[in-house]
C-alpha atoms as a PDB file:
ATOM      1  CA  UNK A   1       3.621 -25.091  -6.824  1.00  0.00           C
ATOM      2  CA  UNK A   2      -0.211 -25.247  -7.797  1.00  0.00           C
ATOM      3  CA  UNK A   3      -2.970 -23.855  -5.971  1.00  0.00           C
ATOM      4  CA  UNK A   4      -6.567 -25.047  -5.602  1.00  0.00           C
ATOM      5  CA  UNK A   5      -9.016 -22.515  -5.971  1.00  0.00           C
ATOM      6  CA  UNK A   6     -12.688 -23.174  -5.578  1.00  0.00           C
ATOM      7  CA  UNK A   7     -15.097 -21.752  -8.099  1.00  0.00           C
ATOM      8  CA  UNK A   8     -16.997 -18.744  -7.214  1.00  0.00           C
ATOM      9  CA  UNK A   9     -19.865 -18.970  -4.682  1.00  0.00           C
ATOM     10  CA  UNK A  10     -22.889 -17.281  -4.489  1.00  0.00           C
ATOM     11  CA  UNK A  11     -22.715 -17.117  -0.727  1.00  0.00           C
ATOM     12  CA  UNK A  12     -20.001 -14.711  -0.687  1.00  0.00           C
ATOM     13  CA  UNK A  13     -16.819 -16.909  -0.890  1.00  0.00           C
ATOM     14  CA  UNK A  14     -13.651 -15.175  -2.381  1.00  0.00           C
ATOM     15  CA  UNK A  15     -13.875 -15.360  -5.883  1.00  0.00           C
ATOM     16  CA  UNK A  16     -11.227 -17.123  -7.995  1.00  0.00           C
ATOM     17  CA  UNK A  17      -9.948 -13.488  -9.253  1.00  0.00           C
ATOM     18  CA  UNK A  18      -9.670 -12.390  -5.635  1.00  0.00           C
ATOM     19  CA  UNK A  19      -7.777 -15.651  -4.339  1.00  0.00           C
ATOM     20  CA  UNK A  20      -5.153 -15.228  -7.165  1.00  0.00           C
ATOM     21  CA  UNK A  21      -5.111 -11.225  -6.336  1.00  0.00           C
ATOM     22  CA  UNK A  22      -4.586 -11.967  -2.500  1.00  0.00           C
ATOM     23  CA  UNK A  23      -1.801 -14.787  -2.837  1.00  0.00           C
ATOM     24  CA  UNK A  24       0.366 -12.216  -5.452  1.00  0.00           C
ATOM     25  CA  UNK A  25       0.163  -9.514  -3.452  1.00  0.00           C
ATOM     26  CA  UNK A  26       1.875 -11.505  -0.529  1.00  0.00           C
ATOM     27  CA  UNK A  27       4.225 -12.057  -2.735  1.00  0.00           C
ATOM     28  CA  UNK A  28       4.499  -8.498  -3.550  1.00  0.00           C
ATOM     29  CA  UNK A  29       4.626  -7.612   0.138  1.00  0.00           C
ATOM     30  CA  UNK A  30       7.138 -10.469   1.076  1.00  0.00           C
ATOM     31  CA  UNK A  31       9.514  -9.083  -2.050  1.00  0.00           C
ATOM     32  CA  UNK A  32       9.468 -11.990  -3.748  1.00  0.00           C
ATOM     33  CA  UNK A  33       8.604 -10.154  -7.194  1.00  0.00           C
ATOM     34  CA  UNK A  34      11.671  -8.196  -8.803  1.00  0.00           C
ATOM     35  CA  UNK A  35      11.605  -5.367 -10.291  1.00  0.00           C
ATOM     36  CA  UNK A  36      12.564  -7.402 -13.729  1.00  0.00           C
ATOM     37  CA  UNK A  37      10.168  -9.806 -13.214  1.00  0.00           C
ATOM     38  CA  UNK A  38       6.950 -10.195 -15.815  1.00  0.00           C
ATOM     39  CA  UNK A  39       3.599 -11.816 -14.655  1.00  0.00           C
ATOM     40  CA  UNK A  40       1.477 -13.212 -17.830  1.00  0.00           C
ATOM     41  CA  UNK A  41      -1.999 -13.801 -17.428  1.00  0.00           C
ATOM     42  CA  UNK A  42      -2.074 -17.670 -19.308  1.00  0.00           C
ATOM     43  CA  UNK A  43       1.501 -18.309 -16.479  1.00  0.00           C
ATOM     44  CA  UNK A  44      -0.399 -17.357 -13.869  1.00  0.00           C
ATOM     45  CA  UNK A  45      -3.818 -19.240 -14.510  1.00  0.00           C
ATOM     46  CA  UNK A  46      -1.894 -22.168 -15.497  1.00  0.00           C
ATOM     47  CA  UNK A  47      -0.024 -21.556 -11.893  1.00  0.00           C
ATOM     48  CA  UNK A  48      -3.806 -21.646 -10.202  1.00  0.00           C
ATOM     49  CA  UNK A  49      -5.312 -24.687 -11.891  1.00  0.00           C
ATOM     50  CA  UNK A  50      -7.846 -21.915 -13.332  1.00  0.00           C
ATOM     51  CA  UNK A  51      -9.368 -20.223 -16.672  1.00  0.00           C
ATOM     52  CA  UNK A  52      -7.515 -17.183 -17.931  1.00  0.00           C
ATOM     53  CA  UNK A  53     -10.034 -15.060 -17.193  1.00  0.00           C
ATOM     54  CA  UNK A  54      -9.750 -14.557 -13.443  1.00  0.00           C
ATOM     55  CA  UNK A  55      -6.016 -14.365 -13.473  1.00  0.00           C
ATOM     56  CA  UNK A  56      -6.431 -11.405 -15.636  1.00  0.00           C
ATOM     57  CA  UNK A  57      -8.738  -9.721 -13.887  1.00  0.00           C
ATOM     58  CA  UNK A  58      -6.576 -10.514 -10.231  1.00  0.00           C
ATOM     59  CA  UNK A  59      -3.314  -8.743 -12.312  1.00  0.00           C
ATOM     60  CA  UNK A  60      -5.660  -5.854 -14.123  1.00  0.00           C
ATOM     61  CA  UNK A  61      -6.727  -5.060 -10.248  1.00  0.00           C
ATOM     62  CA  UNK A  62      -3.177  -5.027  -8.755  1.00  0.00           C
ATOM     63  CA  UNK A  63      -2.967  -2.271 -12.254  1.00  0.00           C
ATOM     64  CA  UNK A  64      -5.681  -0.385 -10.682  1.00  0.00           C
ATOM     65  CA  UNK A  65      -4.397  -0.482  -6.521  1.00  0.00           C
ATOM     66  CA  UNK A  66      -1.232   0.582  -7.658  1.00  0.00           C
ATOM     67  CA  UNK A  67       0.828  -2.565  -7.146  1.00  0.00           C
ATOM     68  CA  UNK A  68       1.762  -3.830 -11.132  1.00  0.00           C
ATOM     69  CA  UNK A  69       1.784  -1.906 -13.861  1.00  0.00           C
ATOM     70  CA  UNK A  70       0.596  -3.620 -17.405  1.00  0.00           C
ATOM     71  CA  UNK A  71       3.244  -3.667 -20.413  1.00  0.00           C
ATOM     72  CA  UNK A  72       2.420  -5.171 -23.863  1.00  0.00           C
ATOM     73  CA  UNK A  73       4.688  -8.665 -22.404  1.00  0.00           C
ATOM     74  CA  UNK A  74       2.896  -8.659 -19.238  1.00  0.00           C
ATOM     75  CA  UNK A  75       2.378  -7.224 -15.775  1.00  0.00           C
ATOM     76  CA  UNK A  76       5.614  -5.500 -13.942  1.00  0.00           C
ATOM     77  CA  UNK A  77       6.566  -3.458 -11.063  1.00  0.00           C
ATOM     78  CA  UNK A  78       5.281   0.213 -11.907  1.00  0.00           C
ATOM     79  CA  UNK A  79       8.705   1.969 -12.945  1.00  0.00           C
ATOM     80  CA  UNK A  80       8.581   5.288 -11.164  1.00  0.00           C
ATOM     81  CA  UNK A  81      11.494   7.545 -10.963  1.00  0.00           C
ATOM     82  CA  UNK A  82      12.856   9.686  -8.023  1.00  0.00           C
ATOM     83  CA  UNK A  83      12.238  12.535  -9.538  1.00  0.00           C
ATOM     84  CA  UNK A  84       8.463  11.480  -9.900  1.00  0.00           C
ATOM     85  CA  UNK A  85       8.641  10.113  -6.004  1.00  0.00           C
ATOM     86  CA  UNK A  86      10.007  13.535  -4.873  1.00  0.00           C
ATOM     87  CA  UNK A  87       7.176  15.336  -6.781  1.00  0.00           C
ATOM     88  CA  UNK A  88       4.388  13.486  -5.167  1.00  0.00           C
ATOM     89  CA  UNK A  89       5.480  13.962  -1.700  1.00  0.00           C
ATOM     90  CA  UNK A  90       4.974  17.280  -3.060  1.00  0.00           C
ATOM     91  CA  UNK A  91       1.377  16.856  -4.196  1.00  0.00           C
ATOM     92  CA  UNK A  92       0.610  14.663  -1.034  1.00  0.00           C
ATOM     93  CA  UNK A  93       1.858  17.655   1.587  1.00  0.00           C
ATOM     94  CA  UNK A  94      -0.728  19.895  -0.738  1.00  0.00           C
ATOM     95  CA  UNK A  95      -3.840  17.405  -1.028  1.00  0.00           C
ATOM     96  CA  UNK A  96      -3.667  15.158   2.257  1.00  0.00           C
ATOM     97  CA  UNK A  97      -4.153  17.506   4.724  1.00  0.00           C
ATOM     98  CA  UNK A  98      -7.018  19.216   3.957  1.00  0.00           C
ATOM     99  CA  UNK A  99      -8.732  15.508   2.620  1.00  0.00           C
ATOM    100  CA  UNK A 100      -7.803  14.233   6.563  1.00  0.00           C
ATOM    101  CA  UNK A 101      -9.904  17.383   7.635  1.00  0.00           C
ATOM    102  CA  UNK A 102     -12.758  16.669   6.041  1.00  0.00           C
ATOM    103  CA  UNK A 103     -12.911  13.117   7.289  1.00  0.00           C
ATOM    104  CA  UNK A 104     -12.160  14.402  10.882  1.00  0.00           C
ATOM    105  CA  UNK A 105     -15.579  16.293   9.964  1.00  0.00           C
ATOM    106  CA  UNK A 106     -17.467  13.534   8.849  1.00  0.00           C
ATOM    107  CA  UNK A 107     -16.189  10.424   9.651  1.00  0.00           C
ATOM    108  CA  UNK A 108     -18.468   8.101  11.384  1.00  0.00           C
ATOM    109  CA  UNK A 109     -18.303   6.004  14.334  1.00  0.00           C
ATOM    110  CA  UNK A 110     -17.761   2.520  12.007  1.00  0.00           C
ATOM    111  CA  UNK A 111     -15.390   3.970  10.201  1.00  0.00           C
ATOM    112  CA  UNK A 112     -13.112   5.210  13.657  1.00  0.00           C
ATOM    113  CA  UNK A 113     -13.652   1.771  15.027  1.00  0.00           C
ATOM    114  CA  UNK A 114     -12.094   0.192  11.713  1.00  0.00           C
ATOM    115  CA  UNK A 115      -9.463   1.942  11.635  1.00  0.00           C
ATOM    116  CA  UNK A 116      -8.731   1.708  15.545  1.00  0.00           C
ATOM    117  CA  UNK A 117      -8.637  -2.428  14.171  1.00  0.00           C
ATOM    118  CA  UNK A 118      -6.259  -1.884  11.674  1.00  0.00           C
ATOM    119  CA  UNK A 119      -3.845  -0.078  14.396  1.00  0.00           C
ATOM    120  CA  UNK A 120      -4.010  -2.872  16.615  1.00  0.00           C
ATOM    121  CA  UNK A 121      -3.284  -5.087  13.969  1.00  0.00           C
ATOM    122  CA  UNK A 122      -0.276  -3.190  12.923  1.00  0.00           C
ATOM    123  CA  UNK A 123       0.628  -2.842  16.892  1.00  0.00           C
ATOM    124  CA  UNK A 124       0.616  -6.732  16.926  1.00  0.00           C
ATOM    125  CA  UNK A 125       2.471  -7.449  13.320  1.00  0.00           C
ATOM    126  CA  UNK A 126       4.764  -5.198  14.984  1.00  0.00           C
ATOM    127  CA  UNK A 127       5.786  -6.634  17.905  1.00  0.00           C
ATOM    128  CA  UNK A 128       5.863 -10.256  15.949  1.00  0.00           C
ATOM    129  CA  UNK A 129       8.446  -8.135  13.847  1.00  0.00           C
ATOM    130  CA  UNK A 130       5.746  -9.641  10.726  1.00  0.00           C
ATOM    131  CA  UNK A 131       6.450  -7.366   7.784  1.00  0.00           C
ATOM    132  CA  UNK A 132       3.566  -8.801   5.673  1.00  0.00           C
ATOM    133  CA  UNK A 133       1.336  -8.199   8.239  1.00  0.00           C
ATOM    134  CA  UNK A 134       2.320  -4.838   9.010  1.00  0.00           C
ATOM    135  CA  UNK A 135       2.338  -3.986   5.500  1.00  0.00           C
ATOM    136  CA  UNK A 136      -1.279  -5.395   5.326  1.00  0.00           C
ATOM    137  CA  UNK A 137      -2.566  -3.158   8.279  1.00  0.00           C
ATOM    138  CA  UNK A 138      -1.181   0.002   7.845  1.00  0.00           C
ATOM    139  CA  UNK A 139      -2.548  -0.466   3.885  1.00  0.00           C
ATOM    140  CA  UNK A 140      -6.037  -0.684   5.575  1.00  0.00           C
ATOM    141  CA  UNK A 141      -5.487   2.030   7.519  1.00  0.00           C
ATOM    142  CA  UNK A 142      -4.670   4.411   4.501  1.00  0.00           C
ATOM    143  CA  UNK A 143      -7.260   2.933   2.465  1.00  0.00           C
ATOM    144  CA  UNK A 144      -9.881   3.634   5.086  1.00  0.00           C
ATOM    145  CA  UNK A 145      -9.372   6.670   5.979  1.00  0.00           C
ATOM    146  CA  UNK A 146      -9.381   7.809   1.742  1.00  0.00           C
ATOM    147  CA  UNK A 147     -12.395   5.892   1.968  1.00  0.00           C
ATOM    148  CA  UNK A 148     -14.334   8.347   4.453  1.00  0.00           C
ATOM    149  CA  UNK A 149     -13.132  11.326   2.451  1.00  0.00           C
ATOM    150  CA  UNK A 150     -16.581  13.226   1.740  1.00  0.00           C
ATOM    151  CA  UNK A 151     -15.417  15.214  -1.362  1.00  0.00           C
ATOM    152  CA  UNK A 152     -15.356  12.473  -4.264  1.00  0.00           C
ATOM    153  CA  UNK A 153     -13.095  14.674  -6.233  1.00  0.00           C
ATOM    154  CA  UNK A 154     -10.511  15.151  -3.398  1.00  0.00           C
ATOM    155  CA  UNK A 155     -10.318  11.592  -2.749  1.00  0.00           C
ATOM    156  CA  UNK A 156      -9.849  10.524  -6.593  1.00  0.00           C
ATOM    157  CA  UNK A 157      -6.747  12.782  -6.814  1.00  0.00           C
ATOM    158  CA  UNK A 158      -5.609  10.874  -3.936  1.00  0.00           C
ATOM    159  CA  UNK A 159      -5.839   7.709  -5.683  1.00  0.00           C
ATOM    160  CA  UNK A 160      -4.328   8.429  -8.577  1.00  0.00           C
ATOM    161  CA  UNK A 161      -1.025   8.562  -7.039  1.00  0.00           C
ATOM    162  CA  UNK A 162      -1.437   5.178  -5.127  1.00  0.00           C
ATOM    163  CA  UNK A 163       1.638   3.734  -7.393  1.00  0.00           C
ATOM    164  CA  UNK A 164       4.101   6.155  -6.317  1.00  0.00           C
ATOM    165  CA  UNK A 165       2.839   5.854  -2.709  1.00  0.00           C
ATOM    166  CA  UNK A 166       2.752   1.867  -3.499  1.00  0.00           C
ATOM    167  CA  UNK A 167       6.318   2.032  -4.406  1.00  0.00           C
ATOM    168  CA  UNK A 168       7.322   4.143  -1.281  1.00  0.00           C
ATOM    169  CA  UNK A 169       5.709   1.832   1.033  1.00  0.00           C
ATOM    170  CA  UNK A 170       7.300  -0.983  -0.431  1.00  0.00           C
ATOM    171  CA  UNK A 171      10.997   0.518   0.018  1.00  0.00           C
ATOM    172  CA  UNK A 172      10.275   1.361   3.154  1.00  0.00           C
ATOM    173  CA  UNK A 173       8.521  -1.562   4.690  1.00  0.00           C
ATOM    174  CA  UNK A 174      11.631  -3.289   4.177  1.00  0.00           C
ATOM    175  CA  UNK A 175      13.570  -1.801   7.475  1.00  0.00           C
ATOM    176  CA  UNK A 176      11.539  -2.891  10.856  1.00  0.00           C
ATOM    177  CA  UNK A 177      12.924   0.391  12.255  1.00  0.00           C
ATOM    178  CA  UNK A 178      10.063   2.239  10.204  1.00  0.00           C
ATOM    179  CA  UNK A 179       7.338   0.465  11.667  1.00  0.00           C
ATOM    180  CA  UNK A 180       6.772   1.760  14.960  1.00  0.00           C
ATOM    181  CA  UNK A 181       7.450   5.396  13.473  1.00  0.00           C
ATOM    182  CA  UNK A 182       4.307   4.035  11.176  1.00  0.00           C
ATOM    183  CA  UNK A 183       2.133   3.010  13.813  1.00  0.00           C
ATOM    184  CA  UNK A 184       2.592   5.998  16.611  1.00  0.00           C
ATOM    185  CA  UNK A 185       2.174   8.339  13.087  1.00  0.00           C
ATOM    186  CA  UNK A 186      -1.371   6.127  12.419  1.00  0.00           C
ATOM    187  CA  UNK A 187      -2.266   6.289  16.564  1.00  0.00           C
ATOM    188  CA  UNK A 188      -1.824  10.304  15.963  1.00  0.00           C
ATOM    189  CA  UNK A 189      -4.277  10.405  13.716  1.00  0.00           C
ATOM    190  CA  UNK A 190      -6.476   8.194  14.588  1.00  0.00           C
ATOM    191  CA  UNK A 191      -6.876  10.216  17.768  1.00  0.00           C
ATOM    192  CA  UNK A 192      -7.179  13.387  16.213  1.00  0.00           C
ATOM    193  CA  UNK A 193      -9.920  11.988  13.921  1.00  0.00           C
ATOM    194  CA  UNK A 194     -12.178  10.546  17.145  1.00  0.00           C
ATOM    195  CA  UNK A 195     -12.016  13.828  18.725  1.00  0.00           C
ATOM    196  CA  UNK A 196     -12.809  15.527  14.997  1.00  0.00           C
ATOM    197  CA  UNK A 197     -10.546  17.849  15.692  1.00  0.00           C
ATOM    198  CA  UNK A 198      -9.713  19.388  12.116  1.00  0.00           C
ATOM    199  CA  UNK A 199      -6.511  21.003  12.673  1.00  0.00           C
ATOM    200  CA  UNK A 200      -4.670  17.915  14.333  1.00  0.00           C
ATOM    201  CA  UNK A 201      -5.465  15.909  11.889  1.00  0.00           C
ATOM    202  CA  UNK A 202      -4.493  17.590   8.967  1.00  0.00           C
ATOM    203  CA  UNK A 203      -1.074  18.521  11.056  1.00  0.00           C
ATOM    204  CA  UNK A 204      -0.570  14.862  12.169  1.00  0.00           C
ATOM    205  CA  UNK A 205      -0.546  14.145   8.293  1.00  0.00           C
ATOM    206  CA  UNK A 206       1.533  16.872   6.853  1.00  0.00           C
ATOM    207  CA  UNK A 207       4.336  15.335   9.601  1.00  0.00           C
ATOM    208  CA  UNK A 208       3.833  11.846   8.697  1.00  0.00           C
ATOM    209  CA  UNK A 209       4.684  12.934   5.119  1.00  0.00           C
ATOM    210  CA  UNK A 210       7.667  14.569   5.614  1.00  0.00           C
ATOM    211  CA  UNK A 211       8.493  11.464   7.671  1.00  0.00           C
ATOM    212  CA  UNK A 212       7.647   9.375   4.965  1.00  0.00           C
ATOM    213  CA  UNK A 213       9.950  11.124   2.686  1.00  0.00           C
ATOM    214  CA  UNK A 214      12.938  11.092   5.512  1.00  0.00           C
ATOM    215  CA  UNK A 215      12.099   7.209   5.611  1.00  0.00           C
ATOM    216  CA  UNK A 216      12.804   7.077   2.021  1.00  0.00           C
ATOM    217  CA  UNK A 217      15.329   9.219   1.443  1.00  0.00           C
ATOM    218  CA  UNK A 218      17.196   6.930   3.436  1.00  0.00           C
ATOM    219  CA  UNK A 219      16.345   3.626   2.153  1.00  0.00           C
ATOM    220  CA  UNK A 220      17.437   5.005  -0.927  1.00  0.00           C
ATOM    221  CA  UNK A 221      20.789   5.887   0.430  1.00  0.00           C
ATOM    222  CA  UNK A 222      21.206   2.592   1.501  1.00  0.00           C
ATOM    223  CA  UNK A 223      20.113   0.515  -1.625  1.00  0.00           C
ATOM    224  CA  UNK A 224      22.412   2.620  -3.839  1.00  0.00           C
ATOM    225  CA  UNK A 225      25.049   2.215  -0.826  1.00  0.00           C
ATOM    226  CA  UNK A 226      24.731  -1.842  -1.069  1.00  0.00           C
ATOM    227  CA  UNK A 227      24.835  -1.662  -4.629  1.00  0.00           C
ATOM    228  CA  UNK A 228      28.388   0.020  -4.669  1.00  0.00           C
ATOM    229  CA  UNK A 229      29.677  -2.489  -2.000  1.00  0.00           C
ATOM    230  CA  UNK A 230      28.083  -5.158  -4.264  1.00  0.00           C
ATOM    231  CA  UNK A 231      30.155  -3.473  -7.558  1.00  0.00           C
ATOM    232  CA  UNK A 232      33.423  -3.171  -5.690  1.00  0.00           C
ATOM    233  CA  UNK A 233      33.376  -7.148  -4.079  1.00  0.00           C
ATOM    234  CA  UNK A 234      32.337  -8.287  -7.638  1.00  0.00           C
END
């Protein structure tokens, strides 16, 4: 399949490098990129009817929001271990809650009606049972509330785990039983962040950790559970 992509606009059209970006990560979201898989720059232009240039810089920004990681044959999966997924719920329990404290602090009035979007968003993907779409929301709702972190420094430690969370999210995205769990955790906070109360906030987020961890835990239980059935009917 080909795709037409415009060339870039100076009246604030996508550009052809954020086309390409949004149309793989759907693909990302939907699952339709193994773990085994390799995306090459000069495959994925030719894919796009476009230059190489953009298509590298859609895959080098996936790199950078935690989504592909890039290997001397290409762009992959990021290959993060358990024991590196245990250790940065670790981190996260430490960092988050006192970064979601600030923002109750100083978060403005934009920023708390953006994220109130993103909820209903997520609240609607939900009930269509639209796992792309839900994925999509609650990723704005994240990134927006990092966004409105006041301490620069705070908020680039957060990022710099984004693949590990990326990979999380991704596992457990998969079961429609996490996502109302997802959305009343989001509602929590959003609430605690319009009243800029502190305290709830950073307690809302400590929870929805651990329940983030729970979530995974078990979608790891069931992957390697599937695998054996798969290794015994073979």
């Amino acid at each position: 399949m080909r795709f037409a992509v415009a060339p870039d606009q100076p009246t604030g059209a996508p550009s052809q490098g954020q086309i390409i970006r949004d149309e793989l990560l759907g693909r990302l979201q939907r699952g339709e990129i193994g773990i085994d898989d390799r995306l090459v720059d000069t495959a994925v232009a030719a894919e796009f009817g476009v230059s190489r240039m953009p298509a590298r810089d859609a895959l080098k920004r996936l790199v950078h929001e935690g989504y592909l990681e890039a290997t001397t044959r290409g762009f992959m999966l990021p290959r993060v271990t358990h024991r590196e997924i245990l250790e940065i719920f670790d981190l996260r329990r430490l960092l988050e809650p006192r970064a979601v404290a600030l923002v109750a602090q100083a978060i403005g009035t934009p920023q708390l009606a953006m994220l109130e979007k993103c909820l209903a968003d997520a609240r609607h993907a939900t009930r269509l049972g639209n796992t792309e779409l839900m994925f999509k929301a609650s990723e704005r709702f994240r990134n927006g509330w990092i966004d409105a972190i006041p301490n620069a420094s705070l908020k680039q430690a957060i990022q710099r785990y984004m693949t590990q969370v990326q990979a999380v999210r991704m596992l457990t995205f998969r079961d429609p039983a996490n996502h109302p769990l997802i959305v009343d955790g989001n509602a929590a906070l959003h609430e605690a962040l319009a009243r800029r109360d502190a305290v709830a906030a950073a307690d809302h987020i400590l929870r929805f950790v651990y329940e983030g961890e729970r979530a995974y835990l078990a979608a790891v239980k069931a992957d390697l559970k599937h695998m054996s059935q798969t290794a015994k009917s073979a």
